[in-house]
Each structure stands twice: as structure tokens, then as C-alpha cells.
N, C-alpha and C. Protein backbone atom coordinates (compact mmCIF):
# COMPACT_ATOMS: atom_id res chain seq x y z
N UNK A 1 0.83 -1.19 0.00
CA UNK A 1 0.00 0.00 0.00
C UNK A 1 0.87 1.26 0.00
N UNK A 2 2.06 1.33 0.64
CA UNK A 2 2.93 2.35 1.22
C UNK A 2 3.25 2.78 -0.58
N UNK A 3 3.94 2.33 -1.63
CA UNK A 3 4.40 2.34 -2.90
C UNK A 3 3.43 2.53 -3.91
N UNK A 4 2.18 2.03 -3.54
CA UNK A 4 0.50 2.71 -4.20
C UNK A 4 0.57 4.06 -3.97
N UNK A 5 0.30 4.36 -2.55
CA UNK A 5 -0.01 5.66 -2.25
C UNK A 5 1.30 6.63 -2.81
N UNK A 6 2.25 6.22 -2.56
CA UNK A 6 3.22 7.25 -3.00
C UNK A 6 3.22 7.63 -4.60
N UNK A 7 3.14 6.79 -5.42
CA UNK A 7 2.62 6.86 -6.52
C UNK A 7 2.80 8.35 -7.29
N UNK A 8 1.49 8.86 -6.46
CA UNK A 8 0.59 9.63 -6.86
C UNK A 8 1.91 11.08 -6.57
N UNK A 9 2.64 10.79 -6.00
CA UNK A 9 3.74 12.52 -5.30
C UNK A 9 4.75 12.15 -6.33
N UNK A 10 4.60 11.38 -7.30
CA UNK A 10 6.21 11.40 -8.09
C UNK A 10 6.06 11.80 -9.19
N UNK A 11 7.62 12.49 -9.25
CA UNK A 11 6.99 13.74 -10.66
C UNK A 11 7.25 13.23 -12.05
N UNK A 12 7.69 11.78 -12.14
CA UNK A 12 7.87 11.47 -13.12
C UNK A 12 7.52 10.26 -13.50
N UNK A 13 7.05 9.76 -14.51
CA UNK A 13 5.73 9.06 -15.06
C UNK A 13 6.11 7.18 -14.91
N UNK A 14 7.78 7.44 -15.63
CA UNK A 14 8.37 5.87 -15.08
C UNK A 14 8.52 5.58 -13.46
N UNK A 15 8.74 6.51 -12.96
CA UNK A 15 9.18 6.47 -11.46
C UNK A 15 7.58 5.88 -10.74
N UNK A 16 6.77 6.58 -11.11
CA UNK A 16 5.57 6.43 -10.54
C UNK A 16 4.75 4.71 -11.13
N UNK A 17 5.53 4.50 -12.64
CA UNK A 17 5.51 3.07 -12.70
C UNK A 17 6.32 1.88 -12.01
N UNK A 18 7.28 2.27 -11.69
CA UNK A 18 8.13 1.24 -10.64
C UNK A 18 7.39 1.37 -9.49
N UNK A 19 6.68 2.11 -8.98
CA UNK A 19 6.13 2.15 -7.66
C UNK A 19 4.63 1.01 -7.90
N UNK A 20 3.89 1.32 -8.67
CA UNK A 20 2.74 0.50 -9.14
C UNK A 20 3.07 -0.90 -9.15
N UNK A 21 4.54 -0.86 -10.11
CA UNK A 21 4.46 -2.25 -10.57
C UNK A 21 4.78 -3.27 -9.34
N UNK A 22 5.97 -2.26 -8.00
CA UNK A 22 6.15 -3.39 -7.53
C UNK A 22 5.02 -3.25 -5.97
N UNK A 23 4.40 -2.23 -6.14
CA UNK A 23 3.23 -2.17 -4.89
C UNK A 23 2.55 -3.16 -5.16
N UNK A 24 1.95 -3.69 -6.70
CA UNK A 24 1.45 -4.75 -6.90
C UNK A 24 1.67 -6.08 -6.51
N UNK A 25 3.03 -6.20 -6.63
CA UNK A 25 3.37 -7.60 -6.55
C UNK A 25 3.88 -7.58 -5.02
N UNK A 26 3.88 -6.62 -4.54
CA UNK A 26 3.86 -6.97 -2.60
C UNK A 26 2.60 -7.30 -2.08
N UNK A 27 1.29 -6.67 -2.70
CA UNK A 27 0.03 -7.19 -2.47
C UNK A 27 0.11 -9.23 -2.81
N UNK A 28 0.78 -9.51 -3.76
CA UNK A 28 0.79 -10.89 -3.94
C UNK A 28 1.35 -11.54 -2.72
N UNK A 29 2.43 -10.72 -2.62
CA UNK A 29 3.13 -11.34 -1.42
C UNK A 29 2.51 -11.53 -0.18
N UNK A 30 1.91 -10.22 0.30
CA UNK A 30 0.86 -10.38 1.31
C UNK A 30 0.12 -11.71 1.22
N UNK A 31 -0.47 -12.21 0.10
CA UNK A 31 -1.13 -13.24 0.10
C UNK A 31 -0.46 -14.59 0.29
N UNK A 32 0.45 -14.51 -0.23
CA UNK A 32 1.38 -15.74 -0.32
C UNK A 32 1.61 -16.28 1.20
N UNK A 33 2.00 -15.00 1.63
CA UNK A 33 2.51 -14.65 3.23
C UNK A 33 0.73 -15.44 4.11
N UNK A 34 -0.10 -14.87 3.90
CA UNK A 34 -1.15 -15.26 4.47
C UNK A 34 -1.72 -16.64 4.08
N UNK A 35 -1.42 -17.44 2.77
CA UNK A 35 -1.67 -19.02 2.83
C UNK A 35 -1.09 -19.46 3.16
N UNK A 36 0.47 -19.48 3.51
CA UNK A 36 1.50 -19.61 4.11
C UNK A 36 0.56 -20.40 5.35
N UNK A 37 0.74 -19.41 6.20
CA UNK A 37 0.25 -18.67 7.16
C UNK A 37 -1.21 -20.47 7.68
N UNK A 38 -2.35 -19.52 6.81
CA UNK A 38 -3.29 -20.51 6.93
C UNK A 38 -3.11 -21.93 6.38
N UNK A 39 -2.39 -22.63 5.52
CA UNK A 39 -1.55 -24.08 5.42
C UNK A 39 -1.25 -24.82 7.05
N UNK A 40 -0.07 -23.80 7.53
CA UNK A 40 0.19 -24.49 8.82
C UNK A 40 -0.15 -24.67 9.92
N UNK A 41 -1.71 -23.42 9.87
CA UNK A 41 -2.43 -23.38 11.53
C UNK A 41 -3.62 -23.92 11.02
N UNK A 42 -4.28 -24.18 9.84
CA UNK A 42 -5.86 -24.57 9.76
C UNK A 42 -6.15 -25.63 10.21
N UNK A 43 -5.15 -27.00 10.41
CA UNK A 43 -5.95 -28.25 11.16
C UNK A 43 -5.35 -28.25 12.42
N UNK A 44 -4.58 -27.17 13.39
CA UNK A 44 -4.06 -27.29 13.89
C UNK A 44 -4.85 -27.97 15.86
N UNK A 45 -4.41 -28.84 15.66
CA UNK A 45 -5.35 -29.29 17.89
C UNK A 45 -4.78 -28.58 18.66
N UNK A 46 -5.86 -28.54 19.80
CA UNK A 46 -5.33 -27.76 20.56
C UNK A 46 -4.21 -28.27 21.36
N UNK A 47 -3.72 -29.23 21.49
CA UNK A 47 -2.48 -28.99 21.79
C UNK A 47 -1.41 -29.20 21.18
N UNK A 48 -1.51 -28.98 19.83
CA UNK A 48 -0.79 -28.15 18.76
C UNK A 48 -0.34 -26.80 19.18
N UNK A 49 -1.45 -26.03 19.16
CA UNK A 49 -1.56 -24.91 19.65
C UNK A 49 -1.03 -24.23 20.54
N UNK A 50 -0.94 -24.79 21.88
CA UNK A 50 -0.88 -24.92 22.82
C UNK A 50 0.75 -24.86 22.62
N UNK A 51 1.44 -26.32 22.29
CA UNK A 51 2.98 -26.68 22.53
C UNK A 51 3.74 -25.90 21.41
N UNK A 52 3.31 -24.88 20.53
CA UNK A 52 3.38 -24.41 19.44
C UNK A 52 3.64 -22.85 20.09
N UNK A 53 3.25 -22.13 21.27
CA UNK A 53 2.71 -21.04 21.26
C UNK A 53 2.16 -20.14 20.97
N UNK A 54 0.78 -21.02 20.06
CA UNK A 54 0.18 -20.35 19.08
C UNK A 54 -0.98 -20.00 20.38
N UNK A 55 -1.06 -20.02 21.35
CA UNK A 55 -2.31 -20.21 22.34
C UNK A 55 -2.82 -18.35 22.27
N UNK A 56 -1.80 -17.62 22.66
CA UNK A 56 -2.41 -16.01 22.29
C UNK A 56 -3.06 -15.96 21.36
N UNK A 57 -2.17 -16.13 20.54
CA UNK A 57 -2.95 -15.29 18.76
C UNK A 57 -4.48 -16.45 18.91
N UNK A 58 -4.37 -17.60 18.90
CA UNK A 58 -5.45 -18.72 19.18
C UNK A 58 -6.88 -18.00 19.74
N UNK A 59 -6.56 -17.03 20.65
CA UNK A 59 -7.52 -16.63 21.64
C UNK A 59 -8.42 -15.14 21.01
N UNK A 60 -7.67 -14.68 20.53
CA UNK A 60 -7.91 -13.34 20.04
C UNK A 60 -8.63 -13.88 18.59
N UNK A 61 -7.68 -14.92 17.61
CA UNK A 61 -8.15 -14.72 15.91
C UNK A 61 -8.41 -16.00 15.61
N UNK A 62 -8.55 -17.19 16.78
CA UNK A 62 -8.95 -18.52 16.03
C UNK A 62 -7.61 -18.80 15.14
N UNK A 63 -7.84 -19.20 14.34
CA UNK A 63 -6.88 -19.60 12.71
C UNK A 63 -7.05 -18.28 11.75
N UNK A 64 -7.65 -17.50 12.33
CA UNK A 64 -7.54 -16.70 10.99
C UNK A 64 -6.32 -15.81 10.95
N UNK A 65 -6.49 -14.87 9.64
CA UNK A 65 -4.85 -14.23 9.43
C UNK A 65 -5.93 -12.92 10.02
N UNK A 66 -4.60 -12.46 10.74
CA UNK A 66 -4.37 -11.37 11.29
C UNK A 66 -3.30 -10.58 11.28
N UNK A 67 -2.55 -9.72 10.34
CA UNK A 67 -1.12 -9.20 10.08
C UNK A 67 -0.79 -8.40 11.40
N UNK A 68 0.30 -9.03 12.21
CA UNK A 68 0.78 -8.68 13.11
C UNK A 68 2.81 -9.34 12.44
N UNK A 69 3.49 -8.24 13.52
CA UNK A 69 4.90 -8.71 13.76
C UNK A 69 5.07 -9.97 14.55
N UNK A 70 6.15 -10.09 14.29
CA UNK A 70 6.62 -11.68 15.11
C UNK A 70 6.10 -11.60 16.21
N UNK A 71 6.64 -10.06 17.02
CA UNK A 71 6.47 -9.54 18.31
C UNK A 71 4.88 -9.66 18.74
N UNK A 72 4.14 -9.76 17.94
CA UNK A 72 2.78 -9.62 18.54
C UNK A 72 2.47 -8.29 18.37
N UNK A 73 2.89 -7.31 17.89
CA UNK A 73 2.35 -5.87 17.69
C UNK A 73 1.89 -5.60 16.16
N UNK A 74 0.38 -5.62 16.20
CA UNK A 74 -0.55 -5.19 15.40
C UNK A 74 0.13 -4.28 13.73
N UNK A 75 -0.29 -5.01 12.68
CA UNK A 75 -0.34 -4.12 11.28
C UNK A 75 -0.63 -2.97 11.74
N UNK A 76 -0.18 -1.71 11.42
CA UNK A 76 -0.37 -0.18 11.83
C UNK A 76 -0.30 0.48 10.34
N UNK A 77 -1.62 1.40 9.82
CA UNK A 77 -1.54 2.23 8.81
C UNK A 77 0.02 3.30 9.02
N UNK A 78 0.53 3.42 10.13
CA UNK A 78 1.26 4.21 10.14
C UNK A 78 2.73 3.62 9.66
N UNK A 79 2.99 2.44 9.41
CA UNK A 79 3.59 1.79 7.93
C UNK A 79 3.68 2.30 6.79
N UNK A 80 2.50 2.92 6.77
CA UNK A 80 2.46 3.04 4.78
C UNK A 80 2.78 4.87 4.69
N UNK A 81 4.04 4.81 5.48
CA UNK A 81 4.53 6.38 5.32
C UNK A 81 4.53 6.70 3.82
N UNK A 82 4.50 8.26 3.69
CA UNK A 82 4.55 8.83 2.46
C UNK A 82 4.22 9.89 2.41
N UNK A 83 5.84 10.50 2.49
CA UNK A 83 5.70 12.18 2.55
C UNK A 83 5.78 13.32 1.72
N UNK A 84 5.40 12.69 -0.04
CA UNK A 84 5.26 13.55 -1.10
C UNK A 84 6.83 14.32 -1.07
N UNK A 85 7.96 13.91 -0.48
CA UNK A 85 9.09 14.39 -1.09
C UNK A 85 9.29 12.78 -1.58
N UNK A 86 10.09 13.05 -3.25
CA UNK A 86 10.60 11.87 -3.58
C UNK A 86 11.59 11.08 -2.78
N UNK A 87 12.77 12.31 -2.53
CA UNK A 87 13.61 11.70 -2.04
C UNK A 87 13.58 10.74 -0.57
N UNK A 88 12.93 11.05 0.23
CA UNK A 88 12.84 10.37 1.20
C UNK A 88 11.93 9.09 0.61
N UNK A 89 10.93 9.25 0.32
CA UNK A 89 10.06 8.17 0.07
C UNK A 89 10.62 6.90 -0.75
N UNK A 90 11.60 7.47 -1.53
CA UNK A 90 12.48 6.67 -2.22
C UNK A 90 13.80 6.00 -1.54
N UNK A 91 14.29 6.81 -0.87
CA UNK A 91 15.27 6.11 0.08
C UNK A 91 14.32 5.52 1.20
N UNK A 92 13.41 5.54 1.66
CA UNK A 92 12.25 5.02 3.04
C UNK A 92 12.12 3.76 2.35
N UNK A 93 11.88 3.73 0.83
CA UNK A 93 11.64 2.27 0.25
C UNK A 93 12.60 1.30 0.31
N UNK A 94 13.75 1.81 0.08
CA UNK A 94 15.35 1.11 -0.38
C UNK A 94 15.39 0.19 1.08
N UNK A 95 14.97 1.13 2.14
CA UNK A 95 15.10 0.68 3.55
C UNK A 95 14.67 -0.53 3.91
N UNK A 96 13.31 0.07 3.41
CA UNK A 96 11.72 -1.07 3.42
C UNK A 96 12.95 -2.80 3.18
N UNK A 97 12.92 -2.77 1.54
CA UNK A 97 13.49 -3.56 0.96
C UNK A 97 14.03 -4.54 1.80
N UNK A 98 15.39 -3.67 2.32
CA UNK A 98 16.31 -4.72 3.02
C UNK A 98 15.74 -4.94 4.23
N UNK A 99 15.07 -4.48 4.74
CA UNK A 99 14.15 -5.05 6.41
C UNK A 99 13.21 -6.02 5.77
N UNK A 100 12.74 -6.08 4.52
CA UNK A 100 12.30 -7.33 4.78
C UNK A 100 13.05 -8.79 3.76
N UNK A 101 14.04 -8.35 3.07
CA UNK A 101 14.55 -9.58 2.90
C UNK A 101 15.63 -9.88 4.26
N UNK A 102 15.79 -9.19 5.27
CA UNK A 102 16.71 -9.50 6.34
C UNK A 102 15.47 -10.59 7.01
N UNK A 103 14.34 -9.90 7.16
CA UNK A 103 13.26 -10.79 7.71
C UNK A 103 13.23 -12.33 6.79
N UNK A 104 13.26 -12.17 5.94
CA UNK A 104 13.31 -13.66 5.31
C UNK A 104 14.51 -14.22 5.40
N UNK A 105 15.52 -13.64 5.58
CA UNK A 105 16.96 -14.48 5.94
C UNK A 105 16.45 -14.92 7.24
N UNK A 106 15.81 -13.96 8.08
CA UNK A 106 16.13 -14.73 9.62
C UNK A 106 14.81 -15.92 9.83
N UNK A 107 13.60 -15.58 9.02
CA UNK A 107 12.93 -16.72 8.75
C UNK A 107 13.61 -18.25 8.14
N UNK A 108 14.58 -18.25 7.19
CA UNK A 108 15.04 -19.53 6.65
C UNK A 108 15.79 -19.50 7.44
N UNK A 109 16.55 -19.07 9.10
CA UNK A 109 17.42 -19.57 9.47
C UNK A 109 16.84 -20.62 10.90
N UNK A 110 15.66 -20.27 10.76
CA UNK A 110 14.46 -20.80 11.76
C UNK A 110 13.39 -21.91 11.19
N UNK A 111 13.47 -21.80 9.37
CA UNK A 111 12.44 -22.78 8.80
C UNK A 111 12.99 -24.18 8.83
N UNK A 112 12.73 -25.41 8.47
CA UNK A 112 13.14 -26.50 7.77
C UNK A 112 12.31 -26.82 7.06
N UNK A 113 11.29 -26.82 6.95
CA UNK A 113 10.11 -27.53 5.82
C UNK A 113 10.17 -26.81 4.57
N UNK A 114 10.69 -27.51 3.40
CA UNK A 114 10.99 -27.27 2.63
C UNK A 114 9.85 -26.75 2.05
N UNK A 115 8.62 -27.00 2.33
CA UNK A 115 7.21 -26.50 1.48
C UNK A 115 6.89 -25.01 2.10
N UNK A 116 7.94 -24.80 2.92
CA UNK A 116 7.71 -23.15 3.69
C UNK A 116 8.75 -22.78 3.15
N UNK A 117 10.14 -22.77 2.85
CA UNK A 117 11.37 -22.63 2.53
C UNK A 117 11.42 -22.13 1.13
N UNK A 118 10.75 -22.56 0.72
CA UNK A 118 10.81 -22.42 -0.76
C UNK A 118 10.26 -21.09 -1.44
N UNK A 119 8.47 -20.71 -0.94
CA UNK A 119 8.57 -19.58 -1.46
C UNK A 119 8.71 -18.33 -0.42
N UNK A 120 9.34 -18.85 0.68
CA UNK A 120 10.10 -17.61 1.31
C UNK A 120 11.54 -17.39 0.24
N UNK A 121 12.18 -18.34 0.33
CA UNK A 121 13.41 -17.75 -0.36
C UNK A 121 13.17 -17.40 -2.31
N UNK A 122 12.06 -17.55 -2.66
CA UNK A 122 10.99 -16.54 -4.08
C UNK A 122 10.94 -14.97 -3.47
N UNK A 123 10.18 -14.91 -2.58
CA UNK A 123 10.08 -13.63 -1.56
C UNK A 123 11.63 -13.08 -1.47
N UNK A 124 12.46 -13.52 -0.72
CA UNK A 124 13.63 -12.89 -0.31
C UNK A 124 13.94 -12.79 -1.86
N UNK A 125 13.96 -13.12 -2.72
CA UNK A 125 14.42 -12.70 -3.84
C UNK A 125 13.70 -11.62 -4.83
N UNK A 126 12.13 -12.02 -4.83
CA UNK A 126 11.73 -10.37 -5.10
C UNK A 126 11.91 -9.33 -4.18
N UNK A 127 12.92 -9.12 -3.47
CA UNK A 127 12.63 -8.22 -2.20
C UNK A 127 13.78 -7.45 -2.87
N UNK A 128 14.81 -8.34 -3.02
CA UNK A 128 16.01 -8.26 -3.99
C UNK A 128 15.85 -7.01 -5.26
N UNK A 129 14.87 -7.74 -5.95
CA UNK A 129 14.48 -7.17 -7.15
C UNK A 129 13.62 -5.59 -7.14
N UNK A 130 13.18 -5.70 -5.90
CA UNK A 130 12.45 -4.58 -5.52
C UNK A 130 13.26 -3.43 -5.17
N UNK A 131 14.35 -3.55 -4.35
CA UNK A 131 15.45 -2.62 -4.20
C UNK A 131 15.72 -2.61 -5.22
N UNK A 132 16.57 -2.89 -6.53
CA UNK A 132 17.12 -2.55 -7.35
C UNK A 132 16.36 -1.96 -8.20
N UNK A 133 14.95 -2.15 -8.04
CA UNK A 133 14.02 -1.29 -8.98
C UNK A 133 14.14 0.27 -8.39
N UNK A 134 14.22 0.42 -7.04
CA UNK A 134 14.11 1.24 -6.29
C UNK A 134 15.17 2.73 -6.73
N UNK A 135 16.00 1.37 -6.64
CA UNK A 135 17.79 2.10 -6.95
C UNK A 135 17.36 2.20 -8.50
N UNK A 136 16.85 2.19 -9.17
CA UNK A 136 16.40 2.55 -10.68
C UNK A 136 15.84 3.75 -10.75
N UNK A 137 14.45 4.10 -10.00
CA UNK A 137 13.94 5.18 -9.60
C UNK A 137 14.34 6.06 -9.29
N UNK A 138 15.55 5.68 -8.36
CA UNK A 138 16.20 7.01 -7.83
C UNK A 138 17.02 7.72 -8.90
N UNK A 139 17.71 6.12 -9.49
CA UNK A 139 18.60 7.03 -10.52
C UNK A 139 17.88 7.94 -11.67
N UNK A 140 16.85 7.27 -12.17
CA UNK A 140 16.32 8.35 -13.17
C UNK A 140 15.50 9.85 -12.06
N UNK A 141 15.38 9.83 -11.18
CA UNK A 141 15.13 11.23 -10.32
C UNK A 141 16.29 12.36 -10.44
N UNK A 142 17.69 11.89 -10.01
CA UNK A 142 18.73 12.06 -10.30
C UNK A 142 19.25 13.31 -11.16
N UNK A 143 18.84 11.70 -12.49
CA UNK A 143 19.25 12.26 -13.93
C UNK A 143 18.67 13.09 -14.39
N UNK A 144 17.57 13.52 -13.85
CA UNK A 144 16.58 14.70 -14.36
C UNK A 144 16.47 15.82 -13.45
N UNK A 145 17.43 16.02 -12.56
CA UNK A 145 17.28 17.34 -11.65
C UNK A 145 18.15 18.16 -12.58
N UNK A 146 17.63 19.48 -12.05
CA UNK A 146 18.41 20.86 -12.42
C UNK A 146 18.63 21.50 -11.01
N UNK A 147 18.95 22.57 -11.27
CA UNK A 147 18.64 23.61 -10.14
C UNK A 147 17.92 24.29 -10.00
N UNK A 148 16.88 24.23 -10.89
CA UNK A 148 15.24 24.69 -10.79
C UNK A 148 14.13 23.43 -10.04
N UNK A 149 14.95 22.68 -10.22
CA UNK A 149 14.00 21.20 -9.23
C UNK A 149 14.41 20.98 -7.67
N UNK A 150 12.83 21.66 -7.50
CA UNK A 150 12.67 21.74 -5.89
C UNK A 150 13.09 20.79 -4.81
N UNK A 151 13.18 19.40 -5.34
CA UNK A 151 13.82 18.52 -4.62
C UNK A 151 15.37 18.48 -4.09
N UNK A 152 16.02 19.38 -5.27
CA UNK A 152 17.32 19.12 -5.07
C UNK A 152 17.87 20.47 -4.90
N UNK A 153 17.17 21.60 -5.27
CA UNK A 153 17.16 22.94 -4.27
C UNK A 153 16.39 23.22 -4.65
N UNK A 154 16.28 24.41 -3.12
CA UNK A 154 15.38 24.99 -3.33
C UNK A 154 15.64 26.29 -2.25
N UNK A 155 15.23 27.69 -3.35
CA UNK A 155 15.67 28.71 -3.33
C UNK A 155 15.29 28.97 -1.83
N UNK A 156 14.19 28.82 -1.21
CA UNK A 156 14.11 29.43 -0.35
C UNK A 156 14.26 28.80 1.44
N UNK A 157 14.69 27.91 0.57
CA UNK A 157 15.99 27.17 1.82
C UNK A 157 17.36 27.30 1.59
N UNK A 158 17.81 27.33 0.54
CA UNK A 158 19.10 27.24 0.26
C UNK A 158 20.26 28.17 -0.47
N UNK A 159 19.77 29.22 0.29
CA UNK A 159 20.34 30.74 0.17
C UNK A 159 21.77 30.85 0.33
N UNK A 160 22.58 31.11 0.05
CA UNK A 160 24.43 31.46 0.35
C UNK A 160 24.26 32.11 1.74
N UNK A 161 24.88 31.92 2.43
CA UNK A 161 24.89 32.85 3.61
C UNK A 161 26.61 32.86 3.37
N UNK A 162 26.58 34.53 3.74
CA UNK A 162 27.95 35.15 4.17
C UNK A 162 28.69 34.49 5.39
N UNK A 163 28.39 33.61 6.24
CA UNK A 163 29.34 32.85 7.18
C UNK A 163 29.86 31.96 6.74
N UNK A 164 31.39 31.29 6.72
CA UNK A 164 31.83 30.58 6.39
C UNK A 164 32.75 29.89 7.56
């Protein structure tokens, strides 16, 4: 959602397509992430559950998906930052990126079932692909500044001052 919404603040027409194309395919991921998810808890007994430490989440959501952190702290709209300057939003992404293929490294260092293993390390690899799209974006932002483009000055911040 965070790469949807931003979308719309970028001043240039490919840039704002790398954001679409790969906001899209993180929505897949979300899903992937959530059958995942429902595969390994839907027949699960309760003392599955139970010896599993699935007994919290158990109490609150049953089996269903509920996007929370490992930690137990709740999906928050306040995730899907986006502050209509490119530059940050574009480096905020690059960030994104590697926090979550680090998350899938530290997931395969905790998985063994190869039927979980597998399209986590698909994931850690579009995550891959997603930064470098990122680092694409930026570069054509870049290549198209002047010193009339507000991003990269701007007059009425960035005045000469006589102290040196």
C-alpha cells in the first residue's frame, strides 16, 4: 500500500511506474505470506496450539490471518509512510526492501520444511528485485534534476549565507 499511495507525489511518469508495478506484486506477497500462514495453523489441535505457542494469537483470531509482527504488535496504517518528497520516500523504500529480505533471511534460518522454505526464499528474492528497482527510480530522479528542481534545491531554503 505504502508504494501505491506514494505513486501519486512522483513527478515522473516511469518512477511512478516502478512504484505501481512493484506495490502490486507486494500485495501478492501479502497473500502468499497469508496461505502460508493458513496451510500451517488450519488443522491445527489444541495442543498443537498450545505446545506451538500459538495459544495467544489462538484466543484473540482462532486460525484466521491477522497481520501482526513476530512480536505480537498489530499491522499499523502508520507503515504506509509517504511524505510527497521523492527523495525520502524513495530512500524510506530502499530501507523497506532490506528489512524485509533480512526478515526472510532470519525466517530460513528458523524454517526446515521445505514447502515453507521455498517460497520464502521466491520472496527474499523479489525483495532483492524490488530494491534494485528502487535504486532505478532514484537514478532516473537524479538524472533529471536541475537547479530549478525543488527537490534538489530549493531557493528558499538554500540561500548562500555570508558565514563561512
Amino acid at each position: 500500500m505504502r508504494y501505491l499511495n506514494q505513486r501519486y507525489s512522483m513527478p515522473y511518469k516511469e518512477v511512478a511506474a516502478i512504484l505501481t508495478d512493484v506495490g502490486t506484486e507486494e500485495l501478492a506477497h501479502m497473500e502468499m505470506i497469508a496461505t502460508i500462514i493458513h496451510q500451517l495453523t488450519r488443522n491445527m489441535t489444541i495442543e498443537q496450539i498450545k505446545d506451538s505457542g500459538f495459544a495467544d494469537y489462538f484466543v484473540d483470531h482462532t486460525a484466521g490471518i491477522w497481520p501482526q509482527a513476530a512480536s505480537g504488535t498489530p499491522f499499523s496504517v502508520a507503515t504506509l509512510a509517504s511524505t510527497g518528497d521523492v527523495f525520502a520516500d524513495l530512500h524510506e523504500n530502499l530501507a523497506a526492501e532490506q528489512k524485509a529480505r533480512l526478515s526472510y533471511d532470519n525466517l530460513l534460518r528458523l524454517i526446515d520444511d521445505p514447502d515453507v522454505r521455498e517460497p520464502i526464499k521466491f520472496l527474499r528474492a523479489r525483495e532483492i528485485v524490488h530494491f534494485q528497482r528502487f535504486g532505478d527510480a532514484l537514478g532516473i530522479v537524479q538524472n533529471k534534476l536541475d537547479s530549478k528542481n525543488f527537490y534538489a534545491f530549493n531557493p528558499a531554503f538554500d540561500k548562500p549565507t555570508n558565514c563561512q
